[in-house]
Protein backbone atom coordinates (compact mmCIF):
# COMPACT_ATOMS: atom_id res chain seq x y z
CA UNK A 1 -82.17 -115.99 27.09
CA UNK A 2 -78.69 -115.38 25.69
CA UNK A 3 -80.30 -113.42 22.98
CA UNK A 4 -82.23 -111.30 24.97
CA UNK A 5 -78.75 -110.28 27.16
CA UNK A 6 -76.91 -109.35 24.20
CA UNK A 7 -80.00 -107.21 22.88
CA UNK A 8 -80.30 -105.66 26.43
CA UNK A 9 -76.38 -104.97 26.00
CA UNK A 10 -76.47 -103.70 22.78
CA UNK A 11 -79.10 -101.17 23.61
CA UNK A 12 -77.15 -100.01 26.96
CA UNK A 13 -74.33 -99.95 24.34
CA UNK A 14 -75.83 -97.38 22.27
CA UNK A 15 -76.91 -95.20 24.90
CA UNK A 16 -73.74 -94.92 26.06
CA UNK A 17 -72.46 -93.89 22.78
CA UNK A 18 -75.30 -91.68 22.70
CA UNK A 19 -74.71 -89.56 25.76
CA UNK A 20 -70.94 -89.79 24.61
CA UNK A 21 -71.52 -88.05 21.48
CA UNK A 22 -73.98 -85.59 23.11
CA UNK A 23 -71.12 -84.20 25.97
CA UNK A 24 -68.44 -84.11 23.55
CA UNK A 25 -70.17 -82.58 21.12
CA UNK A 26 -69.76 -78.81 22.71
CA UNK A 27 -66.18 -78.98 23.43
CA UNK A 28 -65.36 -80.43 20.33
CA UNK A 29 -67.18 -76.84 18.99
CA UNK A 30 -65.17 -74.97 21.57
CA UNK A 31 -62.04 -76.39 20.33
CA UNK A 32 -62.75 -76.21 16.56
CA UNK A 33 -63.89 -72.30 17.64
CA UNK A 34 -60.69 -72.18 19.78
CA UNK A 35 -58.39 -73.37 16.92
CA UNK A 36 -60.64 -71.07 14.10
CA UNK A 37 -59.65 -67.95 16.94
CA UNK A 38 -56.38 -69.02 16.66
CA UNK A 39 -56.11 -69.14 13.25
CA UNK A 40 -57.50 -65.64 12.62
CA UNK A 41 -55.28 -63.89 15.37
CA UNK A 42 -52.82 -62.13 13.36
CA UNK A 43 -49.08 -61.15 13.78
CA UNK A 44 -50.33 -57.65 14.60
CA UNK A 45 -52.20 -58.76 16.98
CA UNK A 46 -49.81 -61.27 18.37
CA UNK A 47 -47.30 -59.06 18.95
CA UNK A 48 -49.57 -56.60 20.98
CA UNK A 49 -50.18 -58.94 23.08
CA UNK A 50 -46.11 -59.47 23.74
CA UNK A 51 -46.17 -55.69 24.76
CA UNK A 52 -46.67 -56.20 28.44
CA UNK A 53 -43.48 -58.44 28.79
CA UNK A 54 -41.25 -56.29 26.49
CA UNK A 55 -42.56 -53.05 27.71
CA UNK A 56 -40.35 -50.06 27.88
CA UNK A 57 -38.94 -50.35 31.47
CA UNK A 58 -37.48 -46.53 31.89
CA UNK A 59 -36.79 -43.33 30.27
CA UNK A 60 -33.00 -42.91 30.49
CA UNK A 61 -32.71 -39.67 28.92
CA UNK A 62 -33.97 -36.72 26.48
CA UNK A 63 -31.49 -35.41 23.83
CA UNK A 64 -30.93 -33.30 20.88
CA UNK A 65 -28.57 -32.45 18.14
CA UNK A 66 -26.45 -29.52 18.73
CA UNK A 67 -24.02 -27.32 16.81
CA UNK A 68 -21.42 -26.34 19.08
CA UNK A 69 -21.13 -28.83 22.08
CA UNK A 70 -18.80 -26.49 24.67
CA UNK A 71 -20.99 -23.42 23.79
CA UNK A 72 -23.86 -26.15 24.92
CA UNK A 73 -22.48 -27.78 27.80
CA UNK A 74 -21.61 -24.11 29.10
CA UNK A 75 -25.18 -23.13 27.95
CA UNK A 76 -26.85 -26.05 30.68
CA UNK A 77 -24.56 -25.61 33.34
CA UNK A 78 -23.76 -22.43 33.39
CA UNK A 79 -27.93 -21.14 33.46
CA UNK A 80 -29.72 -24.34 34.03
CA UNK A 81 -27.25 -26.15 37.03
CA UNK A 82 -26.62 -29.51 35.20
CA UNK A 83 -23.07 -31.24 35.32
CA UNK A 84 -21.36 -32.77 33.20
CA UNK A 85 -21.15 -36.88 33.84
CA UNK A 86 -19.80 -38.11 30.31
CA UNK A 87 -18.11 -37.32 27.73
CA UNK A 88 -16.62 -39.67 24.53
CA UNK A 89 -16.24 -39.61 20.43
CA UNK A 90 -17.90 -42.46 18.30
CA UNK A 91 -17.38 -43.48 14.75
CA UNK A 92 -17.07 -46.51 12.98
CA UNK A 93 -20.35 -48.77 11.31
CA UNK A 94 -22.07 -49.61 14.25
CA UNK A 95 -22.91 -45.85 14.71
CA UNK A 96 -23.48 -45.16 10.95
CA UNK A 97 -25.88 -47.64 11.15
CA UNK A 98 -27.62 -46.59 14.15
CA UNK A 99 -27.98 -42.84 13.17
CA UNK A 100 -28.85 -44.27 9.50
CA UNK A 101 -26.12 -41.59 8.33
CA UNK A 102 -22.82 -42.16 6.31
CA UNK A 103 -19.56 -41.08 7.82
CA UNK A 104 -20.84 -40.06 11.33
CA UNK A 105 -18.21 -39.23 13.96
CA UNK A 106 -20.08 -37.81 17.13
CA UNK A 107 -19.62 -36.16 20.30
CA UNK A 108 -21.85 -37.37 22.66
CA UNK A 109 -22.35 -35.34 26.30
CA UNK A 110 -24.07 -36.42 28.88
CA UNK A 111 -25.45 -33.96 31.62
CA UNK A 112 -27.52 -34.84 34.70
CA UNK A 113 -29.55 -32.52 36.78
CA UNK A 114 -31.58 -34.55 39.69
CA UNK A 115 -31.93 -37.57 38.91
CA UNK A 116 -32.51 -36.79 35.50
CA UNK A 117 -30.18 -36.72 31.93
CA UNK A 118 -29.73 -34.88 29.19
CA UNK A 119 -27.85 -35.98 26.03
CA UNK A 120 -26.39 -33.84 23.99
CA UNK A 121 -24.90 -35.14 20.40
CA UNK A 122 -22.63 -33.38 17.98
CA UNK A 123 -22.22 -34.09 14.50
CA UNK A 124 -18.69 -33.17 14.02
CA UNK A 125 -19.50 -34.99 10.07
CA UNK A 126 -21.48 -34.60 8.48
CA UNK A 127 -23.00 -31.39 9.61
CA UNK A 128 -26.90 -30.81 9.52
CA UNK A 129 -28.99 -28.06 9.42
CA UNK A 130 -30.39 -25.07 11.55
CA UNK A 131 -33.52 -25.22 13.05
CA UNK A 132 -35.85 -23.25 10.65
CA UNK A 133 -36.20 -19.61 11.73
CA UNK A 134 -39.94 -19.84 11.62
CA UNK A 135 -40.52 -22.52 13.85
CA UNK A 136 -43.85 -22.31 15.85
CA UNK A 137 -45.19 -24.27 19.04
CA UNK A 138 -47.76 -26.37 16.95
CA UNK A 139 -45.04 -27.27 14.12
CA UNK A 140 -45.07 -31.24 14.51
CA UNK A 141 -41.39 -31.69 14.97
CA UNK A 142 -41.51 -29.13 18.04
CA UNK A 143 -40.44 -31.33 21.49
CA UNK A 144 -39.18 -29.85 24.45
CA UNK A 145 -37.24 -30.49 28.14
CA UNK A 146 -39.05 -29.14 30.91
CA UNK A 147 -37.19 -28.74 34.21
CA UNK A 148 -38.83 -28.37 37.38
CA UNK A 149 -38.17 -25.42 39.30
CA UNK A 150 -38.61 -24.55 43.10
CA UNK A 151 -39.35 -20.93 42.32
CA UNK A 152 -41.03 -19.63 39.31
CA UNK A 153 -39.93 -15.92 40.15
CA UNK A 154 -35.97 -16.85 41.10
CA UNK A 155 -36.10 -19.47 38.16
CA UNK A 156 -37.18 -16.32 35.70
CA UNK A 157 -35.21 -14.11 36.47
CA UNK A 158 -32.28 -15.91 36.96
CA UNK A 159 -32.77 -16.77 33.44
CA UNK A 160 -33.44 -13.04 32.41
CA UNK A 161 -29.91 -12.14 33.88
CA UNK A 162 -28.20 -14.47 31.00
CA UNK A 163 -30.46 -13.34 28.48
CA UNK A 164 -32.29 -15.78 27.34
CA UNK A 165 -34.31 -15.63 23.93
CA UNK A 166 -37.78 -16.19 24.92
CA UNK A 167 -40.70 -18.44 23.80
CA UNK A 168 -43.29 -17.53 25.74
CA UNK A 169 -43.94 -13.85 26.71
CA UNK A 170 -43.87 -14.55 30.04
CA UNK A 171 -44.36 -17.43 32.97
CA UNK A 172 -47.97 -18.11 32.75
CA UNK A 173 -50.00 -19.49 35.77
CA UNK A 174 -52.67 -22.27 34.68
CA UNK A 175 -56.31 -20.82 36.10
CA UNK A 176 -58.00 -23.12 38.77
CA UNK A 177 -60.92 -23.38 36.17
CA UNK A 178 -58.16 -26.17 34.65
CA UNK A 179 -58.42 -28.27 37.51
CA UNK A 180 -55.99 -30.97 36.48
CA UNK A 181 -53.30 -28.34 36.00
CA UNK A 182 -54.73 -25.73 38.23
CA UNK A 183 -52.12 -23.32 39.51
CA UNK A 184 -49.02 -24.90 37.49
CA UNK A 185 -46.76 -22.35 36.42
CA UNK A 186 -44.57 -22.30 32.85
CA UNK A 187 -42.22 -20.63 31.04
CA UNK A 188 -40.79 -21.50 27.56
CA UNK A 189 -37.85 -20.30 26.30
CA UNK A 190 -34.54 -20.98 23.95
CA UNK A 191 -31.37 -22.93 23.80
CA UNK A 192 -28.32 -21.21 21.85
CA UNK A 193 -29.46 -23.53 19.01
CA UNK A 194 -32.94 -22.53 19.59
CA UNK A 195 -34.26 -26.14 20.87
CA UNK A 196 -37.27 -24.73 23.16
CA UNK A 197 -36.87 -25.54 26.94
CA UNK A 198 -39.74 -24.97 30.00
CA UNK A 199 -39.37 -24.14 33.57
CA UNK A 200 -42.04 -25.54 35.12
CA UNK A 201 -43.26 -24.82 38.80
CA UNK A 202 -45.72 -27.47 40.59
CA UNK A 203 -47.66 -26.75 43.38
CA UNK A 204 -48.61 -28.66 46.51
CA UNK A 205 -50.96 -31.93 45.05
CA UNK A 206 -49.54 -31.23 41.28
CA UNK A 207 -46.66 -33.32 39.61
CA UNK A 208 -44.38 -35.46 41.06
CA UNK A 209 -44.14 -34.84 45.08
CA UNK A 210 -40.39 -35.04 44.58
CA UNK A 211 -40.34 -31.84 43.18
CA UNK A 212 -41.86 -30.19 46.31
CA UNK A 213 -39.49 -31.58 48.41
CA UNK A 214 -36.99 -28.48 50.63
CA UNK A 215 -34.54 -27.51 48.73
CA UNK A 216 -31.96 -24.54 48.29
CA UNK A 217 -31.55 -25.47 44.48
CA UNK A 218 -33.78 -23.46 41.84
CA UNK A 219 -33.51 -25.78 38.83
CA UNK A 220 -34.46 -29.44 40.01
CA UNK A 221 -34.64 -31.87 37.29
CA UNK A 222 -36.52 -32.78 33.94
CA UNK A 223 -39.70 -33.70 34.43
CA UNK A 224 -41.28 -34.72 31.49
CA UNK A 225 -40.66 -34.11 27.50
CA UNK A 226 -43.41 -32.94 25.25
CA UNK A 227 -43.96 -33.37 22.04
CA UNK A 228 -46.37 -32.22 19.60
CA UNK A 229 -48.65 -34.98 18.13
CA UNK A 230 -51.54 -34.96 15.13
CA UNK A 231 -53.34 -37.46 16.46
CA UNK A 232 -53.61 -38.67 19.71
CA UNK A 233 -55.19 -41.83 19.46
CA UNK A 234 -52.68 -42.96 16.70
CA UNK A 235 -49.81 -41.77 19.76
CA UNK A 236 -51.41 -43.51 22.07
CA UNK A 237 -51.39 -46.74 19.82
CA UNK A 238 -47.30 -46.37 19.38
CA UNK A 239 -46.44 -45.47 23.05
CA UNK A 240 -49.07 -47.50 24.90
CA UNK A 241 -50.20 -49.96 23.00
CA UNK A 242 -46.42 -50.72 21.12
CA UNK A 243 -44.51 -49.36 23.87
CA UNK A 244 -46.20 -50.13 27.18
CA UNK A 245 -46.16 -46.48 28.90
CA UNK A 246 -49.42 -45.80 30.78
CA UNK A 247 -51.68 -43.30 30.77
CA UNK A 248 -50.70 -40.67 33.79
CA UNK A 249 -53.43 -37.93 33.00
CA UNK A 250 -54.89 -35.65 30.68
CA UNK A 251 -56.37 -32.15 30.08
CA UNK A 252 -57.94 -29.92 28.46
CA UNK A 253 -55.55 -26.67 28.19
CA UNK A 254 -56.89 -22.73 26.39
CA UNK A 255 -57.34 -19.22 27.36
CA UNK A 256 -55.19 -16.08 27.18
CA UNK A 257 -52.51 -17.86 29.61
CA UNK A 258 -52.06 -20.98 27.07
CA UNK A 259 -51.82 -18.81 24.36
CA UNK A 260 -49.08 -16.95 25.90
CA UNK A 261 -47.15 -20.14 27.34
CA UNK A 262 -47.09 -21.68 23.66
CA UNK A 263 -46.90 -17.85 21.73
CA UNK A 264 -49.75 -19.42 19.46
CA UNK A 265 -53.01 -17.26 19.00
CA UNK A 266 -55.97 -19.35 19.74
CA UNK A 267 -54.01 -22.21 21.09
CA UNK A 268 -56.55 -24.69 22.31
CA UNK A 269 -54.95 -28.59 23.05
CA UNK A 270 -55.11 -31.70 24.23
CA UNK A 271 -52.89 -32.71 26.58
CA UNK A 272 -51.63 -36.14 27.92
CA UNK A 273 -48.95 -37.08 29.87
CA UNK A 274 -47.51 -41.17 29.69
CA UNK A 275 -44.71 -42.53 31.72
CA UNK A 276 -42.92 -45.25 32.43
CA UNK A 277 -41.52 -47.07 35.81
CA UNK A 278 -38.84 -44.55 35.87
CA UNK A 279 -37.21 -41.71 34.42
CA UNK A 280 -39.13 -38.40 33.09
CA UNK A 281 -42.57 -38.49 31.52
CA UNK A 282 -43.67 -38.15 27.85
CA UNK A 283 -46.20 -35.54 26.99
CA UNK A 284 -48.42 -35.32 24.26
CA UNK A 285 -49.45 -31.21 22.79
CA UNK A 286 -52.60 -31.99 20.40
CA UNK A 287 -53.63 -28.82 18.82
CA UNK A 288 -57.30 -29.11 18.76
CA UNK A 289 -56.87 -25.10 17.56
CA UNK A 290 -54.74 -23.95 14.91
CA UNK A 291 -54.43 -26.56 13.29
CA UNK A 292 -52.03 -25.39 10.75
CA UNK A 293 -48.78 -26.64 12.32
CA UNK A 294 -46.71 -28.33 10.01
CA UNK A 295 -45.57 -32.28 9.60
CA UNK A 296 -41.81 -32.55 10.14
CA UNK A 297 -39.88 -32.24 6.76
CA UNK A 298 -39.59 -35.21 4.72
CA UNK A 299 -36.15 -35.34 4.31
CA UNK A 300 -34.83 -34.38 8.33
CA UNK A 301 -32.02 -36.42 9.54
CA UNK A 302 -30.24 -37.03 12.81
CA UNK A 303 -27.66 -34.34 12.41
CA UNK A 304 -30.07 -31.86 11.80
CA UNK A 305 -30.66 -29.04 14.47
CA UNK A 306 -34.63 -30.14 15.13
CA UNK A 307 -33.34 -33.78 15.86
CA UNK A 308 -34.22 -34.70 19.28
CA UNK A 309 -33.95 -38.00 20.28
CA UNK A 310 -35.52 -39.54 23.90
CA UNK A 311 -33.70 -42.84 25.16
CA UNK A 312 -36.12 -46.06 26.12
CA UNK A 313 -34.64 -48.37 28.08
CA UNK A 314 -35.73 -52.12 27.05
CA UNK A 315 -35.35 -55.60 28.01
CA UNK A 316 -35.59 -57.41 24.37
CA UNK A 317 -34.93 -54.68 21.48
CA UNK A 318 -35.16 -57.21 19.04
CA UNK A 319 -38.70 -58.45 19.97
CA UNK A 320 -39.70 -54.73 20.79
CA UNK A 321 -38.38 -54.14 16.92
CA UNK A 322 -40.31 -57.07 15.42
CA UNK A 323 -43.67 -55.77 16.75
CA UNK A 324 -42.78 -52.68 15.81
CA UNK A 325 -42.02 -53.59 12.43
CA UNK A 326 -45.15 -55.25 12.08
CA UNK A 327 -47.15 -52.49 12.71
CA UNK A 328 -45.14 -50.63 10.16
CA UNK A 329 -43.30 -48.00 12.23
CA UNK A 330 -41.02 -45.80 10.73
CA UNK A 331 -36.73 -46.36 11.42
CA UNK A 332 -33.89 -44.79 11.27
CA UNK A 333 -31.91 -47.29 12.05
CA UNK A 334 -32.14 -50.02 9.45
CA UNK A 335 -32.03 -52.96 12.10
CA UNK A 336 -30.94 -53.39 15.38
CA UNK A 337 -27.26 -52.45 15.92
CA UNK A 338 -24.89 -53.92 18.28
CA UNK A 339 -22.40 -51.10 19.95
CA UNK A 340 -18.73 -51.82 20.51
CA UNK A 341 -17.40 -51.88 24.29
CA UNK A 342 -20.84 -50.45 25.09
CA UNK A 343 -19.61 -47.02 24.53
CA UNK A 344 -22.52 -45.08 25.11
CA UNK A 345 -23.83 -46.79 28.09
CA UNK A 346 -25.37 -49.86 25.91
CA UNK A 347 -25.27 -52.62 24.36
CA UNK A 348 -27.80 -52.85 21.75
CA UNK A 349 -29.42 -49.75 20.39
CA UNK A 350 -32.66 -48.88 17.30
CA UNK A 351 -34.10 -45.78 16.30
CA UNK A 352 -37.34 -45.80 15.47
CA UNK A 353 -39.70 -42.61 14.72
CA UNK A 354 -43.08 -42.29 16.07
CA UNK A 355 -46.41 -41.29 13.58
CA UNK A 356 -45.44 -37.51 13.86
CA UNK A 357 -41.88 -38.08 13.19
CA UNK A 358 -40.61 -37.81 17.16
CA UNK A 359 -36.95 -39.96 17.38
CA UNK A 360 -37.40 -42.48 20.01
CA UNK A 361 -33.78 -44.64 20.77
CA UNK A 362 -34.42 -47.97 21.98
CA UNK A 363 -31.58 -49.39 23.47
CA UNK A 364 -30.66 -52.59 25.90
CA UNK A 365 -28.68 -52.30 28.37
């Protein structure tokens, strides 16, 4: 009898163990795949996941290199309505490193319009050079400012009466057969340095409904820079994927009036437009037609006339650098740079250029 029981037990025993073996046996696959998924998720890939926490969180500003600041600041607030709201010299390390020159003192101006500011930045050493006389719209290194207007025809000639070098022949009205820009209106024209500005008009149901808001000023405030991009998939990558901007819209943008807006025969692009929770918009200009624009020159530097730079406000620059730096971005900045006293507005500051070239300043605050 005993040795029946303990045969009976054994058996029972072994099923157990059985059935045991048979549950497990799945998760212990799902774990070994887990830990194999784990294993073959790369720092690339680890880091683009981080993107949604360290996101870009505003656009604080679009600026540019300029030659002559007080012919400048009289330049955009004389004709264009912005005021001035800072004003202060920099030298020292810190901003050698940052600007990834040697010997840099600066004059850095800042001018609001709106809600909106410009930054203005003069290299009083070392100097830089023009912007080259032959610039064209579809030159990779071209970015403008456009400013929102309340009135196309006041806005134009207003700028007529200070005699303004133009860009475009005229403002050009985007045909309703565009019907994501349908009935936008444009204008491009010239700084004294020759940095290319827009006016840019939107009607009811286009833009940002700010900008239709009743108002006795003409010039409004900057809402958006463009840039011009080779690729935009490999933009897309940088600013969304890297950066965390989203996706606002896109068109499809040609005809006689796009041709005349950019001065470029047979202009046909691809436009998209990214932003961020606040501050003006980024716009991608993908020539789909010419495609003969050229890459920015390999040797440009900050002080240079073409240097623009637009201002991301971040929580973390450090961890927005390291994913950054392992997807191999370009810098100007060799690493991030703490900023004395916070004298130009923040703490912690990078520059980093995009895959066309395009100066983006990270900075946190």
């Amino acid at each position: 009898m005993p040795t029946r029981f303990h045969k009976r037990l054994q058996r029972s025993l072994l099923s157990v163990i059985a059935f045991a073996v048979i549950v497990a046996a799945p998760q212990q696959h799902a774990d070994s795949q887990s830990a194999l998924s784990s294993q073959a998720t790369t720092p690339v890939q680890l880091a683009q996941t981080q993107t949604v926490q360290n996101a870009v969180v505003a656009v604080e500003s679009v600026g540019m290199t300029v030659s002559d600041m007080d012919r400048a600041v009289a330049f955009y607030s004389n004709v264009l309505s912005f005021k001035k709201v800072s004003d202060v010299e920099v030298l020292g390390t810190e901003y050698e490193q940052l600007q990834g020159l040697f010997g840099v003192r600066l004059r850095v101006v800042k001018l609001q319009l709106g809600n909106e500011l410009l930054e203005l930045t003069e290299y009083l050493t070392p100097k830089g050079r023009p912007i080259p006389i032959d610039s064209c719209s579809n030159d990779r290194w071209f970015q403008h400012s456009a400013i929102a207007v309340s009135d196309m025809d006041q806005a134009y000639q207003h700028l007529r009466k200070f005699k303004v070098q133009h860009a475009s022949t005229a403002p050009q009205r985007i045909p309703d057969s565009n019907q994501a820009a349908a009935g936008i209106r444009a204008f491009y024209f010239k700084d004294p340095d020759g940095h290319n500005l827009e006016i840019i008009y939107f009607p009811s149901g286009k833009g940002d409904p700010k900008w239709q808001k009743p108002t006795n000023q003409i010039f409004l405030g900057i809402d958006h820079t463009a840039i011009v991009v080779s690729n935009t998939a490999a933009s897309l990558k940088f600013y969304r994927d890297l950066l965390g901007l989203r996706v606002a819209g896109e068109s499809l943008n040609y005809g006689t009036e796009q041709e005349h807006l950019n001065n470029v025969q047979g202009a046909r692009l691809h436009i998209s437009g990214l932003r961020s929770p606040a501050g003006p918009g980024i716009e991608f200009l993908e020539y789909l037609k010419p495609t003969d624009g050229r890459s920015l020159p390999a040797d440009a530097r900050p002080n240079d006339l073409l240097h623009w730079q637009t201002t991301l406000v971040v929580k973390d620059v450090g961890a927005i650098a390291e994913r950054l730096r392992l997807n191999q971005a370009t810098f100007i900045s060799p690493k991030v740079v703490t900023i004395p006293e916070q004298r130009l507005g923040f703490k912690k500051a990078l520059i980093v250029r995009d895959p066309d070239g395009h100066a983006m300043r990270l900075v946190e605050k």
